[in-house]
C-alpha atoms as a PDB file:
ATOM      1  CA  UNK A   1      76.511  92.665 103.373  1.00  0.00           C
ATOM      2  CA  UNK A   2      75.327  94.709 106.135  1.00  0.00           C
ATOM      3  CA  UNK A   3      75.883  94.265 110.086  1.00  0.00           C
ATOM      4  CA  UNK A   4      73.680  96.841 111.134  1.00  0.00           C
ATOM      5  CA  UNK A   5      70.606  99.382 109.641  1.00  0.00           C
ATOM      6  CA  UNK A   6      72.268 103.137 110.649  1.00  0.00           C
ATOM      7  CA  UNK A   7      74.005 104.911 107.924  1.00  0.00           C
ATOM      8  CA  UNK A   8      72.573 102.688 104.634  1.00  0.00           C
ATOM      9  CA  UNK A   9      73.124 104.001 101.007  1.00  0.00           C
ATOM     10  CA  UNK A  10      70.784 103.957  97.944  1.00  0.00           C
ATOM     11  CA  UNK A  11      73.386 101.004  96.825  1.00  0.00           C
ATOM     12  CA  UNK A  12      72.353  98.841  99.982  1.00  0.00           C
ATOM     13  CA  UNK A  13      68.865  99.672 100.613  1.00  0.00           C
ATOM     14  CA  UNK A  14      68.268  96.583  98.995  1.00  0.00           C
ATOM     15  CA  UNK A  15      70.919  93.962 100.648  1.00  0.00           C
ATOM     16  CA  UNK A  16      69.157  91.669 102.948  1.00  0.00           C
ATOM     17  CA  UNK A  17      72.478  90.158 104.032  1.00  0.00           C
ATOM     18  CA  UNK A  18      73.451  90.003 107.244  1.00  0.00           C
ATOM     19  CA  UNK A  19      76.732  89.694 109.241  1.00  0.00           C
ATOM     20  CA  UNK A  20      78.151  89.339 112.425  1.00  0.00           C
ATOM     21  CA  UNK A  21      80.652  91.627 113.841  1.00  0.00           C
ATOM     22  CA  UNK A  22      83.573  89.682 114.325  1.00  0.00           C
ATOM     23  CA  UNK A  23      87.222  90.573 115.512  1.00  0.00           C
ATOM     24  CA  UNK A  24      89.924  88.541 115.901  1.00  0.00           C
ATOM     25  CA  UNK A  25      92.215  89.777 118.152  1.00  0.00           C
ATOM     26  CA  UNK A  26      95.389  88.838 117.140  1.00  0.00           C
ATOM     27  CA  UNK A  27      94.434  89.712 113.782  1.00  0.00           C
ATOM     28  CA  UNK A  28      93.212  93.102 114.260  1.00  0.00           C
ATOM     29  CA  UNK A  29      95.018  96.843 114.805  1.00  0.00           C
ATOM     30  CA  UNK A  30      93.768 100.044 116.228  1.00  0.00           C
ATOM     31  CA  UNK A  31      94.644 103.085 113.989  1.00  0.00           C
ATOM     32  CA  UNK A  32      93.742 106.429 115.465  1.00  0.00           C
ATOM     33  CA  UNK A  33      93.972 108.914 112.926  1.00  0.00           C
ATOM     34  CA  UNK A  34      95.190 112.587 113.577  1.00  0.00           C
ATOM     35  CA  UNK A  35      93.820 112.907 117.209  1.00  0.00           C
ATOM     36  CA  UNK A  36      96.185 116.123 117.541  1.00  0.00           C
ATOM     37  CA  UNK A  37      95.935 119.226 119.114  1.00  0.00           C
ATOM     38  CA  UNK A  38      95.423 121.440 115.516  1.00  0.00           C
ATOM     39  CA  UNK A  39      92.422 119.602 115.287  1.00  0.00           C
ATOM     40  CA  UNK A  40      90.611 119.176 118.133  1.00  0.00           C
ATOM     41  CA  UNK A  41      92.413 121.366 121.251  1.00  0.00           C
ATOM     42  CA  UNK A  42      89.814 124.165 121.540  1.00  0.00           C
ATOM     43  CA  UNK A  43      90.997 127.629 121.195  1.00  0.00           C
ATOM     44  CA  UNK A  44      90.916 128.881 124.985  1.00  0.00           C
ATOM     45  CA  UNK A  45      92.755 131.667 127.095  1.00  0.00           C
ATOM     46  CA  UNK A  46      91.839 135.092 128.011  1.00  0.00           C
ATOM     47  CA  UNK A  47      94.008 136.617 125.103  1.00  0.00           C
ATOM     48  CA  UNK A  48      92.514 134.886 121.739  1.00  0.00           C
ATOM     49  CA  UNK A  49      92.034 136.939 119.057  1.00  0.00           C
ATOM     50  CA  UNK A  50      88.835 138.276 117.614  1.00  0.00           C
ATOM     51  CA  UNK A  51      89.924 135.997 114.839  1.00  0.00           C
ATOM     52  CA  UNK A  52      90.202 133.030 117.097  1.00  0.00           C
ATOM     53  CA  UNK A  53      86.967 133.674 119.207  1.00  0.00           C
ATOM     54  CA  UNK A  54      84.726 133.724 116.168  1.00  0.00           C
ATOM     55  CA  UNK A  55      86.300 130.545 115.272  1.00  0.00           C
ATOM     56  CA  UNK A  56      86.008 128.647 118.342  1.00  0.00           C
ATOM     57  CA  UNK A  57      82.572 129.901 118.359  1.00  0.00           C
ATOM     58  CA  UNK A  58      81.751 128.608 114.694  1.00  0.00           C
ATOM     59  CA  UNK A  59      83.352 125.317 115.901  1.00  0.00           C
ATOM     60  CA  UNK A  60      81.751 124.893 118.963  1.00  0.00           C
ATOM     61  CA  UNK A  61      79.485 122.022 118.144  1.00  0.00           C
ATOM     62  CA  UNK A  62      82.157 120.119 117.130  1.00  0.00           C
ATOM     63  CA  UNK A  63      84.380 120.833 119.767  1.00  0.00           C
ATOM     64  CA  UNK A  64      81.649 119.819 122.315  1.00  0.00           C
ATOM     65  CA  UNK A  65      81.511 116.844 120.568  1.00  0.00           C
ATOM     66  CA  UNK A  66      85.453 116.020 120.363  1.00  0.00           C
ATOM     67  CA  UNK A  67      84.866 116.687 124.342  1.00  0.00           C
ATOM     68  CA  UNK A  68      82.156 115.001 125.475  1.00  0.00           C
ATOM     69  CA  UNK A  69      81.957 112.137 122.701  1.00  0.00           C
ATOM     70  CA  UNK A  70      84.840 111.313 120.502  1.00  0.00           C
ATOM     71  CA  UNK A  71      87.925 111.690 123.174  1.00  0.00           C
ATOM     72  CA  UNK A  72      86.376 109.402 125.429  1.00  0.00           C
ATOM     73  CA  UNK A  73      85.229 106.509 123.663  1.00  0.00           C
ATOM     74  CA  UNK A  74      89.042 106.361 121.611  1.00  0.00           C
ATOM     75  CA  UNK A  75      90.231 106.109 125.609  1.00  0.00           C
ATOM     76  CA  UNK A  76      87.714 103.467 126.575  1.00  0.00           C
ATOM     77  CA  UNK A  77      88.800 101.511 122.952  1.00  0.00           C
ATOM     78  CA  UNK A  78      92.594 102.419 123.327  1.00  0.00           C
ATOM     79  CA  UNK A  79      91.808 100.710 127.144  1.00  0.00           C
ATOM     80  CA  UNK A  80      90.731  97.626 125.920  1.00  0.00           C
ATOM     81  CA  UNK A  81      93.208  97.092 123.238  1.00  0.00           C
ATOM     82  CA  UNK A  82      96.069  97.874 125.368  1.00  0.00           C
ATOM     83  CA  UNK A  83      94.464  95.092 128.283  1.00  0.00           C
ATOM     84  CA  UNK A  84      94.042  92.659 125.316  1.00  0.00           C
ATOM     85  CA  UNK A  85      97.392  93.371 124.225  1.00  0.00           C
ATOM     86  CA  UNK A  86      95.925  94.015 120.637  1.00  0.00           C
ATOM     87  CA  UNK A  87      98.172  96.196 118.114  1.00  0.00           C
ATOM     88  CA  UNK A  88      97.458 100.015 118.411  1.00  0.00           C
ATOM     89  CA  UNK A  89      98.614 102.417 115.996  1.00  0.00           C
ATOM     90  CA  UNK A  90      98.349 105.991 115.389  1.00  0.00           C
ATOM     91  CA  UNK A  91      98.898 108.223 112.301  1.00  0.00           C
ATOM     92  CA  UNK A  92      99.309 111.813 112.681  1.00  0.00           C
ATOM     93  CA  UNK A  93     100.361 114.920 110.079  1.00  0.00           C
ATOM     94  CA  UNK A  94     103.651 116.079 110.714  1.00  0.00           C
ATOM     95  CA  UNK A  95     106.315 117.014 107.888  1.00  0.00           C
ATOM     96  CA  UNK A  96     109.728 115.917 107.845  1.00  0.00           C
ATOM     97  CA  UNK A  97     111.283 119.444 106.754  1.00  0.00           C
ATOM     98  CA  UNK A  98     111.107 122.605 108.854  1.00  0.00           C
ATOM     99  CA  UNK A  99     109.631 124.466 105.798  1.00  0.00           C
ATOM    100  CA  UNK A 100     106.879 121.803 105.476  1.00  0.00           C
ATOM    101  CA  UNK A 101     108.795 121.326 101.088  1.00  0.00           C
ATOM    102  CA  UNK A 102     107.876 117.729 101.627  1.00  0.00           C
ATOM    103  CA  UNK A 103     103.886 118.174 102.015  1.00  0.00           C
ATOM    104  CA  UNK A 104     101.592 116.448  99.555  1.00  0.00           C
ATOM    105  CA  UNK A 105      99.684 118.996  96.839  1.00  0.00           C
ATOM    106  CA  UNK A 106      96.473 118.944  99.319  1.00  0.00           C
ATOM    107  CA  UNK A 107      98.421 120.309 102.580  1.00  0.00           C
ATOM    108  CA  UNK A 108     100.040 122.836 100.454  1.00  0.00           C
ATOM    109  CA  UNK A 109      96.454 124.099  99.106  1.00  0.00           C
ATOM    110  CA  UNK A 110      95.432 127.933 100.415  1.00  0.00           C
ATOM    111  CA  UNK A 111      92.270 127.788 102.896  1.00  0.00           C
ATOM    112  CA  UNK A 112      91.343 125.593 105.715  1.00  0.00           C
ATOM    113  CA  UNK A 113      93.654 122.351 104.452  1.00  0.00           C
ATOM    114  CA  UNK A 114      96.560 124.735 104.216  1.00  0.00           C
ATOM    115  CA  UNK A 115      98.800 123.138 107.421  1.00  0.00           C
ATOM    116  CA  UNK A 116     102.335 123.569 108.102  1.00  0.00           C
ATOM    117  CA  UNK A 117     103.217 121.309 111.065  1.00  0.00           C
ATOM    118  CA  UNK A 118     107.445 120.879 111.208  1.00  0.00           C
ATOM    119  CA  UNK A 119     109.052 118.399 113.086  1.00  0.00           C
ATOM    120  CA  UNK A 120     108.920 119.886 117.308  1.00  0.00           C
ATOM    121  CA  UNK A 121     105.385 121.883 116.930  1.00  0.00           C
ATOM    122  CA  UNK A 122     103.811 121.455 119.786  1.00  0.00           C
ATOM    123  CA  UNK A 123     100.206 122.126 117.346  1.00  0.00           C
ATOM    124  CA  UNK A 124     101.360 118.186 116.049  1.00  0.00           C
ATOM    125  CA  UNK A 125     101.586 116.649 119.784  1.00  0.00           C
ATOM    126  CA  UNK A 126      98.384 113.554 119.538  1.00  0.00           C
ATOM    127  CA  UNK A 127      95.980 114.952 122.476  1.00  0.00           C
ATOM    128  CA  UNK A 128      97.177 113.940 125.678  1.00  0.00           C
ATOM    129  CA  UNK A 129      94.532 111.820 126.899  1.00  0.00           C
ATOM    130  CA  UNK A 130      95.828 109.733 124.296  1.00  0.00           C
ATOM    131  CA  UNK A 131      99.163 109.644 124.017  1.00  0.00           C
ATOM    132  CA  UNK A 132     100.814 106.692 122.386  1.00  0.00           C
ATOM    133  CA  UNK A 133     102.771 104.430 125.094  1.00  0.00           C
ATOM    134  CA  UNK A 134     106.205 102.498 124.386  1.00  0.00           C
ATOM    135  CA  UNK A 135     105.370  99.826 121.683  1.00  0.00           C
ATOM    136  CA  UNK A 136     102.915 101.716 120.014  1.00  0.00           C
ATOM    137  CA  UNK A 137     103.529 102.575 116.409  1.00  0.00           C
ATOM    138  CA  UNK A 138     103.026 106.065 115.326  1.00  0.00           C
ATOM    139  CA  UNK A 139     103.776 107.046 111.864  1.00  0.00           C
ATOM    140  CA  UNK A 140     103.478 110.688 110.273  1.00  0.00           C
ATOM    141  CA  UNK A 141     102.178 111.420 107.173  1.00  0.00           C
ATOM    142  CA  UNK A 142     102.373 114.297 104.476  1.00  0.00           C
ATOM    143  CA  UNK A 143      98.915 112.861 103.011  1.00  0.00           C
ATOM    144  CA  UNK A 144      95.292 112.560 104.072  1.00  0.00           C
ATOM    145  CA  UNK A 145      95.679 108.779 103.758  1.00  0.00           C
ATOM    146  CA  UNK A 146      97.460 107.378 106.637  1.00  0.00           C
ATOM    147  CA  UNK A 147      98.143 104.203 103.923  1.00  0.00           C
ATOM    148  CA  UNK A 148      99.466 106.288 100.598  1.00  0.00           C
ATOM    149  CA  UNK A 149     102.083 108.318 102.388  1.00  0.00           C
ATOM    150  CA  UNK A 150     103.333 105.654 104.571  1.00  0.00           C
ATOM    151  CA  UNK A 151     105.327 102.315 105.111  1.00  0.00           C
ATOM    152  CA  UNK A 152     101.898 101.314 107.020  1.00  0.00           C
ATOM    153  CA  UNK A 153     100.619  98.559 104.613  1.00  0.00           C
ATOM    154  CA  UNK A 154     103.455  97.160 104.788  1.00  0.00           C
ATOM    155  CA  UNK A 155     104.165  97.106 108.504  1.00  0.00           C
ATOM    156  CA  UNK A 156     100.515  95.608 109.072  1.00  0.00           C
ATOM    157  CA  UNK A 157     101.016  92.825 106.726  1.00  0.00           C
ATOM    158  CA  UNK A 158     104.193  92.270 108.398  1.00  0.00           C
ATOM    159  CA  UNK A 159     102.630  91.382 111.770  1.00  0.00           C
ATOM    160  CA  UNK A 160      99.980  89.290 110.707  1.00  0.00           C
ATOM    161  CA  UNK A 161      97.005  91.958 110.680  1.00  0.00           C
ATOM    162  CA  UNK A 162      93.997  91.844 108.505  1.00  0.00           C
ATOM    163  CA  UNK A 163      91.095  94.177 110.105  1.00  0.00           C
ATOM    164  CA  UNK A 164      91.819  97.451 111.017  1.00  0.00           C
ATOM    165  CA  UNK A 165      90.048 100.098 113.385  1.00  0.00           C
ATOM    166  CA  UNK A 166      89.587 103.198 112.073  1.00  0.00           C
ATOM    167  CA  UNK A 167      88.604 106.186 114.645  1.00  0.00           C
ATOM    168  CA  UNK A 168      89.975 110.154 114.363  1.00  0.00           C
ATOM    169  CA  UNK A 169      89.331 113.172 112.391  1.00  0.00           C
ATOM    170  CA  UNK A 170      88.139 114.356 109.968  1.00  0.00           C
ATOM    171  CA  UNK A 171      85.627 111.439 108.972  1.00  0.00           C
ATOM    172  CA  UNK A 172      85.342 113.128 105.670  1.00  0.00           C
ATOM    173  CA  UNK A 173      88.539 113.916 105.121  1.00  0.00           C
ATOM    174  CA  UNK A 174      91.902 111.509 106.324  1.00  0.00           C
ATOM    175  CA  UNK A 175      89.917 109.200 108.020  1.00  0.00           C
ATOM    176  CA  UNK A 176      88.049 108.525 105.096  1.00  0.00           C
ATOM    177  CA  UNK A 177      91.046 108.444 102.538  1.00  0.00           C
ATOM    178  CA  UNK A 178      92.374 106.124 105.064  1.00  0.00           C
ATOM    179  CA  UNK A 179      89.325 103.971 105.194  1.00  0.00           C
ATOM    180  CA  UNK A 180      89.518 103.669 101.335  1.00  0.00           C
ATOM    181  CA  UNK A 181      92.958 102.837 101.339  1.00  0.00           C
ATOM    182  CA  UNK A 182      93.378 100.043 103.778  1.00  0.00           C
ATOM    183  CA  UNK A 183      89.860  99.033 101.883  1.00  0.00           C
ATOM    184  CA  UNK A 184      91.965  98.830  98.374  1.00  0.00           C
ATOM    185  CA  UNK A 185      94.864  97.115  99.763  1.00  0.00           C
ATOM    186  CA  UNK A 186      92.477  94.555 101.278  1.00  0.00           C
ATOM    187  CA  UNK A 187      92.209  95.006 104.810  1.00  0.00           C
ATOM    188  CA  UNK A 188      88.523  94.615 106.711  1.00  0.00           C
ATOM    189  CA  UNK A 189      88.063  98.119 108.070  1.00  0.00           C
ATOM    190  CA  UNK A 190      85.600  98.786 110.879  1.00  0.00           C
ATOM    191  CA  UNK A 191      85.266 102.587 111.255  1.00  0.00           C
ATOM    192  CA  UNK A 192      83.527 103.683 114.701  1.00  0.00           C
ATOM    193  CA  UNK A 193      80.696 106.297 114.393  1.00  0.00           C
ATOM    194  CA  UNK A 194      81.026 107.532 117.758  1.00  0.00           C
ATOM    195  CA  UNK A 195      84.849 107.890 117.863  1.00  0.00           C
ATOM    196  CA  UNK A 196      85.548 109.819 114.943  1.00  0.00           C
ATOM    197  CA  UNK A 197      84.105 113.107 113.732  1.00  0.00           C
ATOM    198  CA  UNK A 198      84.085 115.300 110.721  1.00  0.00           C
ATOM    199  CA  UNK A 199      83.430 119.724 110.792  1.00  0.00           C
ATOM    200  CA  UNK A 200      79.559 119.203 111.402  1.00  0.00           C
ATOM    201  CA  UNK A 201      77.129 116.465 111.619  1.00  0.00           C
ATOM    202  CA  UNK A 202      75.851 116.687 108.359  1.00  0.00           C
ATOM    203  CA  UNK A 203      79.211 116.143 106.991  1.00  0.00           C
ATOM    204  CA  UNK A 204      79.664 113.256 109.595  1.00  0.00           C
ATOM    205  CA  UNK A 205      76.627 111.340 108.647  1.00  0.00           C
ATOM    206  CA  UNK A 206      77.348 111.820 104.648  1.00  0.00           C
ATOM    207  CA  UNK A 207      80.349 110.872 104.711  1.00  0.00           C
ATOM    208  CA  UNK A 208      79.387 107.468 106.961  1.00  0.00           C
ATOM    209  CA  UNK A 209      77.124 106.573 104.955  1.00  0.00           C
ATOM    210  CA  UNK A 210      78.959 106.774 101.636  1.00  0.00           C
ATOM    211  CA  UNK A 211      81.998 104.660 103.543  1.00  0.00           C
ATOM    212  CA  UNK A 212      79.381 102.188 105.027  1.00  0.00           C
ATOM    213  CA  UNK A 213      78.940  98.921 103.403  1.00  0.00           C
ATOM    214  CA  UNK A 214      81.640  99.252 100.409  1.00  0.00           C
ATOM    215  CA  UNK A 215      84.684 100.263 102.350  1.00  0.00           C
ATOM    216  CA  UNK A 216      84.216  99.476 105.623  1.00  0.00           C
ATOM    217  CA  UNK A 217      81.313  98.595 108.724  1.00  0.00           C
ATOM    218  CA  UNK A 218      80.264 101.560 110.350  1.00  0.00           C
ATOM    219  CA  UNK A 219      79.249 100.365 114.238  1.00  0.00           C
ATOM    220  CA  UNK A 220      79.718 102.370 117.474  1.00  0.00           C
ATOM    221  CA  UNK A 221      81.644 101.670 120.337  1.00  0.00           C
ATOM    222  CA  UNK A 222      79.385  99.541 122.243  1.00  0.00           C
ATOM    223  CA  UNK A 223      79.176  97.140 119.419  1.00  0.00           C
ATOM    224  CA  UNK A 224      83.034  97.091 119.158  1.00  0.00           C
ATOM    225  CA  UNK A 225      83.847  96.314 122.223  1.00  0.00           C
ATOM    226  CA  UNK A 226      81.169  93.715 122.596  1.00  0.00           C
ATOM    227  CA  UNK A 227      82.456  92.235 120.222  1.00  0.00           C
ATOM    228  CA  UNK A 228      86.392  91.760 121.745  1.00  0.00           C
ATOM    229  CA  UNK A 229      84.240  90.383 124.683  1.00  0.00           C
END
Protein backbone atom coordinates (compact mmCIF):
# COMPACT_ATOMS: atom_id res chain seq x y z
CA UNK A 1 0.00 0.00 0.00
CA UNK A 2 1.16 3.34 -0.86
CA UNK A 3 0.04 6.90 0.60
CA UNK A 4 1.85 8.91 -1.70
CA UNK A 5 3.98 8.63 -5.38
CA UNK A 6 7.70 10.20 -4.14
CA UNK A 7 10.30 7.72 -3.33
CA UNK A 8 8.56 4.30 -5.08
CA UNK A 9 10.67 1.06 -5.54
CA UNK A 10 10.78 -1.47 -8.45
CA UNK A 11 8.70 -3.70 -5.72
CA UNK A 12 5.78 -1.03 -5.70
CA UNK A 13 5.75 0.39 -9.06
CA UNK A 14 3.00 -1.79 -9.50
CA UNK A 15 0.68 -1.31 -6.18
CA UNK A 16 -2.34 0.65 -7.03
CA UNK A 17 -3.34 0.74 -3.36
CA UNK A 18 -3.95 3.59 -1.70
CA UNK A 19 -4.00 4.85 1.94
CA UNK A 20 -4.71 7.56 4.05
CA UNK A 21 -2.30 9.02 6.42
CA UNK A 22 -3.68 8.50 9.64
CA UNK A 23 -2.34 9.21 13.27
CA UNK A 24 -3.82 8.62 16.28
CA UNK A 25 -2.64 10.66 18.78
CA UNK A 26 -2.70 8.91 21.77
CA UNK A 27 -1.36 6.08 19.98
CA UNK A 28 1.54 7.57 18.38
CA UNK A 29 5.38 8.67 19.66
CA UNK A 30 7.90 11.02 18.27
CA UNK A 31 11.45 9.45 18.15
CA UNK A 32 14.17 11.82 17.08
CA UNK A 33 17.12 9.96 16.37
CA UNK A 34 20.75 11.25 17.12
CA UNK A 35 20.04 15.03 16.53
CA UNK A 36 23.53 15.70 18.38
CA UNK A 37 26.13 17.99 18.00
CA UNK A 38 28.88 15.18 16.38
CA UNK A 39 26.57 15.05 13.73
CA UNK A 40 25.22 17.98 12.66
CA UNK A 41 27.04 21.17 14.73
CA UNK A 42 29.14 22.57 11.86
CA UNK A 43 32.77 22.86 12.38
CA UNK A 44 33.18 26.80 12.93
CA UNK A 45 35.79 29.16 14.73
CA UNK A 46 38.70 31.02 13.51
CA UNK A 47 41.19 28.22 14.73
CA UNK A 48 39.92 24.86 12.84
CA UNK A 49 42.33 22.88 11.47
CA UNK A 50 43.27 22.38 7.87
CA UNK A 51 41.87 18.99 8.67
CA UNK A 52 38.62 20.39 9.89
CA UNK A 53 38.16 23.12 7.13
CA UNK A 54 38.38 20.63 4.30
CA UNK A 55 35.83 18.73 6.12
CA UNK A 56 33.33 21.26 6.80
CA UNK A 57 33.84 22.18 3.30
CA UNK A 58 33.18 18.52 1.91
CA UNK A 59 30.10 18.60 4.23
CA UNK A 60 28.75 21.70 3.41
CA UNK A 61 25.71 20.63 1.50
CA UNK A 62 24.63 18.73 4.15
CA UNK A 63 25.22 21.03 6.75
CA UNK A 64 23.18 23.70 4.83
CA UNK A 65 20.66 21.34 4.78
CA UNK A 66 20.70 20.26 8.66
CA UNK A 67 20.41 24.32 8.86
CA UNK A 68 18.02 25.47 6.75
CA UNK A 69 15.81 22.17 6.40
CA UNK A 70 16.04 19.37 8.83
CA UNK A 71 16.48 21.47 12.33
CA UNK A 72 13.51 23.34 11.68
CA UNK A 73 10.87 21.17 10.64
CA UNK A 74 11.91 18.50 13.89
CA UNK A 75 11.09 22.05 15.94
CA UNK A 76 7.86 22.78 14.14
CA UNK A 77 6.94 18.66 14.70
CA UNK A 78 8.50 18.57 18.30
CA UNK A 79 5.92 21.94 18.64
CA UNK A 80 3.00 20.22 17.81
CA UNK A 81 3.53 17.10 19.70
CA UNK A 82 4.42 18.82 22.80
CA UNK A 83 0.84 21.22 22.31
CA UNK A 84 -0.97 17.87 21.64
CA UNK A 85 0.60 16.41 24.53
CA UNK A 86 1.66 13.40 22.24
CA UNK A 87 4.71 11.12 23.52
CA UNK A 88 8.17 12.45 22.30
CA UNK A 89 11.20 10.51 22.52
CA UNK A 90 14.69 10.84 21.58
CA UNK A 91 17.57 8.33 21.09
CA UNK A 92 21.02 9.48 21.01
CA UNK A 93 24.73 7.56 20.98
CA UNK A 94 26.37 7.87 24.11
CA UNK A 95 28.38 4.92 25.92
CA UNK A 96 28.02 4.02 29.37
CA UNK A 97 31.94 3.55 30.09
CA UNK A 98 34.50 6.35 29.88
CA UNK A 99 36.61 4.13 27.51
CA UNK A 100 33.58 3.67 25.20
CA UNK A 101 34.40 -0.97 26.17
CA UNK A 102 30.66 -1.16 25.96
CA UNK A 103 30.20 0.02 22.13
CA UNK A 104 28.59 -2.34 19.65
CA UNK A 105 31.21 -3.99 16.83
CA UNK A 106 30.01 -1.07 14.28
CA UNK A 107 31.04 2.03 16.65
CA UNK A 108 34.22 0.32 17.36
CA UNK A 109 34.99 -0.03 13.42
CA UNK A 110 38.19 2.32 12.12
CA UNK A 111 36.91 5.21 9.63
CA UNK A 112 34.05 7.54 9.69
CA UNK A 113 31.66 5.15 12.14
CA UNK A 114 34.58 4.98 14.52
CA UNK A 115 32.84 7.27 17.62
CA UNK A 116 33.82 7.40 21.11
CA UNK A 117 31.23 9.53 22.95
CA UNK A 118 31.63 8.82 27.13
CA UNK A 119 29.19 9.74 29.47
CA UNK A 120 29.73 14.15 30.02
CA UNK A 121 31.02 14.89 26.22
CA UNK A 122 29.71 17.79 25.39
CA UNK A 123 30.13 16.25 21.28
CA UNK A 124 26.85 13.87 22.73
CA UNK A 125 24.66 17.02 23.99
CA UNK A 126 21.10 16.61 21.33
CA UNK A 127 21.36 20.17 19.43
CA UNK A 128 19.98 22.78 21.44
CA UNK A 129 17.16 23.90 19.48
CA UNK A 130 15.96 20.68 20.49
CA UNK A 131 16.59 19.81 23.66
CA UNK A 132 14.43 17.25 25.36
CA UNK A 133 12.10 18.95 28.18
CA UNK A 134 11.08 17.21 31.64
CA UNK A 135 8.91 14.14 30.66
CA UNK A 136 10.57 13.43 27.64
CA UNK A 137 12.25 10.08 27.32
CA UNK A 138 15.71 9.98 26.06
CA UNK A 139 17.51 6.77 25.88
CA UNK A 140 21.26 6.18 24.68
CA UNK A 141 22.34 3.62 22.65
CA UNK A 142 25.68 1.71 21.80
CA UNK A 143 23.91 0.57 18.38
CA UNK A 144 22.68 2.15 15.16
CA UNK A 145 19.20 0.87 16.05
CA UNK A 146 17.63 2.97 18.61
CA UNK A 147 15.28 -0.50 19.18
CA UNK A 148 18.22 -3.41 19.41
CA UNK A 149 20.32 -1.67 22.00
CA UNK A 150 17.57 -0.45 24.09
CA UNK A 151 14.66 -1.08 26.65
CA UNK A 152 12.63 1.10 23.91
CA UNK A 153 10.22 -1.63 22.59
CA UNK A 154 9.42 -2.30 25.58
CA UNK A 155 8.75 1.11 27.07
CA UNK A 156 6.46 1.93 23.91
CA UNK A 157 4.38 -1.06 24.32
CA UNK A 158 4.14 -0.15 27.83
CA UNK A 159 2.29 3.13 27.19
CA UNK A 160 -0.03 2.07 24.73
CA UNK A 161 1.94 3.21 21.44
CA UNK A 162 1.67 1.63 18.09
CA UNK A 163 3.00 4.23 15.28
CA UNK A 164 6.09 5.76 15.66
CA UNK A 165 7.79 8.97 14.06
CA UNK A 166 10.94 8.54 12.85
CA UNK A 167 13.08 11.88 11.99
CA UNK A 168 17.21 12.33 12.64
CA UNK A 169 20.38 11.28 11.12
CA UNK A 170 21.77 9.46 9.26
CA UNK A 171 18.67 8.25 7.08
CA UNK A 172 20.91 5.55 5.83
CA UNK A 173 22.42 4.66 8.67
CA UNK A 174 20.54 4.64 12.54
CA UNK A 175 17.58 6.05 11.36
CA UNK A 176 17.16 3.43 9.03
CA UNK A 177 18.20 0.44 11.38
CA UNK A 178 15.73 2.06 13.56
CA UNK A 179 13.03 2.20 10.99
CA UNK A 180 13.57 -1.59 10.39
CA UNK A 181 13.46 -2.39 13.83
CA UNK A 182 10.37 -0.80 15.20
CA UNK A 183 9.08 -2.24 11.55
CA UNK A 184 10.02 -6.00 12.86
CA UNK A 185 8.68 -5.60 16.22
CA UNK A 186 5.44 -4.35 14.64
CA UNK A 187 5.09 -0.82 15.08
CA UNK A 188 3.59 1.55 12.00
CA UNK A 189 6.58 3.77 11.30
CA UNK A 190 6.15 7.04 9.43
CA UNK A 191 9.65 8.37 8.60
CA UNK A 192 9.65 12.23 7.50
CA UNK A 193 11.65 13.06 4.30
CA UNK A 194 12.22 16.51 5.15
CA UNK A 195 13.30 16.03 8.80
CA UNK A 196 15.89 13.58 8.55
CA UNK A 197 19.00 13.46 6.38
CA UNK A 198 21.71 11.12 5.37
CA UNK A 199 25.80 12.36 4.07
CA UNK A 200 24.40 13.50 0.55
CA UNK A 201 21.25 13.48 -1.32
CA UNK A 202 21.87 10.64 -3.29
CA UNK A 203 22.30 8.62 -0.26
CA UNK A 204 19.09 10.33 1.18
CA UNK A 205 16.84 9.50 -1.65
CA UNK A 206 18.26 5.67 -1.89
CA UNK A 207 17.94 4.97 1.16
CA UNK A 208 14.03 6.47 1.25
CA UNK A 209 13.13 4.74 -1.23
CA UNK A 210 14.36 1.30 -0.21
CA UNK A 211 12.56 2.08 3.46
CA UNK A 212 9.36 3.36 1.64
CA UNK A 213 6.48 1.10 1.38
CA UNK A 214 7.94 -2.15 3.28
CA UNK A 215 9.13 -0.59 6.48
CA UNK A 216 7.61 2.43 6.85
CA UNK A 217 5.55 5.69 4.86
CA UNK A 218 7.85 8.14 3.74
CA UNK A 219 5.71 11.74 3.79
CA UNK A 220 7.07 15.23 4.63
CA UNK A 221 6.20 17.46 7.22
CA UNK A 222 3.31 19.16 5.78
CA UNK A 223 1.55 15.93 5.34
CA UNK A 224 2.33 14.99 9.01
CA UNK A 225 1.12 17.59 10.58
CA UNK A 226 -1.98 17.79 8.48
CA UNK A 227 -2.66 14.94 9.44
CA UNK A 228 -2.64 15.59 13.64
CA UNK A 229 -4.99 18.44 12.41
Amino acid sequence: MKVNDRYVSFYYELDNDRGKIEIEKEKTALLIVDLQRVFVERPSGENLTEEKRKFAERWKPFFDKIENVVLPNNQKILKVFREKKMEVVFAMIQSRKKDGRDRSLVQKATGFNELLLPPGSKDAEIMPEISPIEDEIVVCKTTDSAVTGTTLRLMLSNMGIDTVVVTGVFTDQCVSGTVRSLADESFKVWLIEDACMAATEEIQNHELTVLNNIYCHVINTEELLEAIG
